[in-house]
C-alpha atoms as a PDB file:
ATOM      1  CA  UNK A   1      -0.116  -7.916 -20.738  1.00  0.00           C
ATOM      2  CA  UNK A   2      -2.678  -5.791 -18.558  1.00  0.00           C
ATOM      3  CA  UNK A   3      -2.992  -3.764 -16.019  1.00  0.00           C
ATOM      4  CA  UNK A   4      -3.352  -3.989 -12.688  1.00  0.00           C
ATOM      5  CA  UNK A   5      -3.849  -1.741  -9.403  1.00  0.00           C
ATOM      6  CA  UNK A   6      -1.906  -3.042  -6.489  1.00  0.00           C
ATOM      7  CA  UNK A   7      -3.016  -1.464  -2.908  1.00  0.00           C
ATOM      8  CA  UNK A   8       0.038  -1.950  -0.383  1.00  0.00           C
ATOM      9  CA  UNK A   9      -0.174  -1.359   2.857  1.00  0.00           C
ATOM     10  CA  UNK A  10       2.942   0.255   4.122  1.00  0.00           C
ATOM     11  CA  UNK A  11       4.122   0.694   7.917  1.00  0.00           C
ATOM     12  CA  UNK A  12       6.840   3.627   8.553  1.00  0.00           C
ATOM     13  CA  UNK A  13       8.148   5.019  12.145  1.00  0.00           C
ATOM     14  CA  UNK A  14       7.482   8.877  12.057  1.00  0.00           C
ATOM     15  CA  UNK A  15       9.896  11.046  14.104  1.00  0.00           C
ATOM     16  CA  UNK A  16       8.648   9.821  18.111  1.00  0.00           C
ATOM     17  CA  UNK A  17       9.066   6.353  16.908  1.00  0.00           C
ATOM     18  CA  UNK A  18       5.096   5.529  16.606  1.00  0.00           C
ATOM     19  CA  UNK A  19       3.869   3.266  13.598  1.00  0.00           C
ATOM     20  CA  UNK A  20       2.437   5.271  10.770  1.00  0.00           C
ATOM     21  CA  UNK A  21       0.221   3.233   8.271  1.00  0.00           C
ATOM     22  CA  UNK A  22       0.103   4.597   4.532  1.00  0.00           C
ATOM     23  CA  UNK A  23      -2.047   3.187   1.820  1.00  0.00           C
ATOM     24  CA  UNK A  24      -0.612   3.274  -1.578  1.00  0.00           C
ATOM     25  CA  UNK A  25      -1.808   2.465  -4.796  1.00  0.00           C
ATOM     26  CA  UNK A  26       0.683   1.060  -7.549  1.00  0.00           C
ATOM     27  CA  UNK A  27       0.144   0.777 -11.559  1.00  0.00           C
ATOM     28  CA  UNK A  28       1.516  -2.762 -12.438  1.00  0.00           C
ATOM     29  CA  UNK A  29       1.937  -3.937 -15.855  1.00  0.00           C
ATOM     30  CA  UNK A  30       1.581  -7.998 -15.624  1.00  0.00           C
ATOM     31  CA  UNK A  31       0.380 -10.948 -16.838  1.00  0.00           C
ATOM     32  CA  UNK A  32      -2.032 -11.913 -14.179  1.00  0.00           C
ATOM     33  CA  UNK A  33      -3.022 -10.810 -10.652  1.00  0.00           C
ATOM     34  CA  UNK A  34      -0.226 -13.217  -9.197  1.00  0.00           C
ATOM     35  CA  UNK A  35       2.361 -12.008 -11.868  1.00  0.00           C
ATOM     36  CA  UNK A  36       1.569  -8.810 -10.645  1.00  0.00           C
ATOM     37  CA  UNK A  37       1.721  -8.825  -6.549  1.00  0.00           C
ATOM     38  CA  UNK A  38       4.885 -10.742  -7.336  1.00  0.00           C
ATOM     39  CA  UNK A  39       6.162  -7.648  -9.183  1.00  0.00           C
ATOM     40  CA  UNK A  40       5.644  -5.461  -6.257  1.00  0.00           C
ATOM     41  CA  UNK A  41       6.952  -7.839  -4.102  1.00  0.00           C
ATOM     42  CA  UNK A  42      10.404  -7.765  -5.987  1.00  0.00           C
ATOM     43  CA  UNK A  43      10.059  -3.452  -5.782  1.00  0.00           C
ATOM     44  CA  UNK A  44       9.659  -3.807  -2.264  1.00  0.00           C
ATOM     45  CA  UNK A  45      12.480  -6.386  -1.377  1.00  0.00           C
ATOM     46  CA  UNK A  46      15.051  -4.313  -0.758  1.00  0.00           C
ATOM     47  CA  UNK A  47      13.429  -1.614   1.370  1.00  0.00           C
ATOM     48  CA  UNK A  48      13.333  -1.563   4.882  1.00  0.00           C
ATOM     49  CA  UNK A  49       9.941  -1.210   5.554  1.00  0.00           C
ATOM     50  CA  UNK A  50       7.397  -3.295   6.781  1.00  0.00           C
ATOM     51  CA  UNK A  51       4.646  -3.708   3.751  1.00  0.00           C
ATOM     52  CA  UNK A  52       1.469  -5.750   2.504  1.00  0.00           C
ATOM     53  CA  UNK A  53      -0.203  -6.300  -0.821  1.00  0.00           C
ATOM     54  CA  UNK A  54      -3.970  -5.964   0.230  1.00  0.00           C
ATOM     55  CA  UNK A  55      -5.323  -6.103  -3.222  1.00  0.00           C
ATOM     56  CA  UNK A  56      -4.546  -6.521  -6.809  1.00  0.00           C
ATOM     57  CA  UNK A  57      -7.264  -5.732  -9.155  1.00  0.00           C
ATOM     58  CA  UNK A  58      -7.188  -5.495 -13.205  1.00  0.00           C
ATOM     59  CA  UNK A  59      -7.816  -2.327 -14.237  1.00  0.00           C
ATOM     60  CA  UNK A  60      -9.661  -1.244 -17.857  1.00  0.00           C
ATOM     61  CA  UNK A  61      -6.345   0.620 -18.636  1.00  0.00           C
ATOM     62  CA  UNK A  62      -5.264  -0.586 -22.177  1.00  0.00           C
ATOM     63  CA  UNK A  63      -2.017   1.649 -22.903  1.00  0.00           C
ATOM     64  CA  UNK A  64      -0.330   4.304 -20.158  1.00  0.00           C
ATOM     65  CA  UNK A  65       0.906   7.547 -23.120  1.00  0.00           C
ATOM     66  CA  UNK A  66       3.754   8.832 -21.988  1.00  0.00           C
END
């Protein structure tokens, strides 16, 4: 497995009801890019915001030391 940064666009209502956009970045472990925006897909599911994967790129990252 590798892996790969996933950029989602994410689109919250702040207080006054006006669309915020956020960029986030997400660390997935995967198989392959489509493996991978799948996986955030499924993390997202359940959540009531409105998201989208704008990119999925493999990383040079061979082991995350926790």
């Amino acid at each position: 497995m590798k892996y790969y940064k996933a950029k989602v666009k994410v689109i919250t209502q702040d207080d006054k009801g006006r669309q915020k956009k956020n960029v986030e970045e997400y660390l997935v472990n995967a198989v392959s890019v489509t493996d991978a925006e799948t996986k955030v897909h499924e993390e997202f599911k359940n959540d009531s915001v409105e998201f989208e994967v704008t990119s999925v790129l493999e990383t040079r990252i061979i082991k995350v030391i926790s």
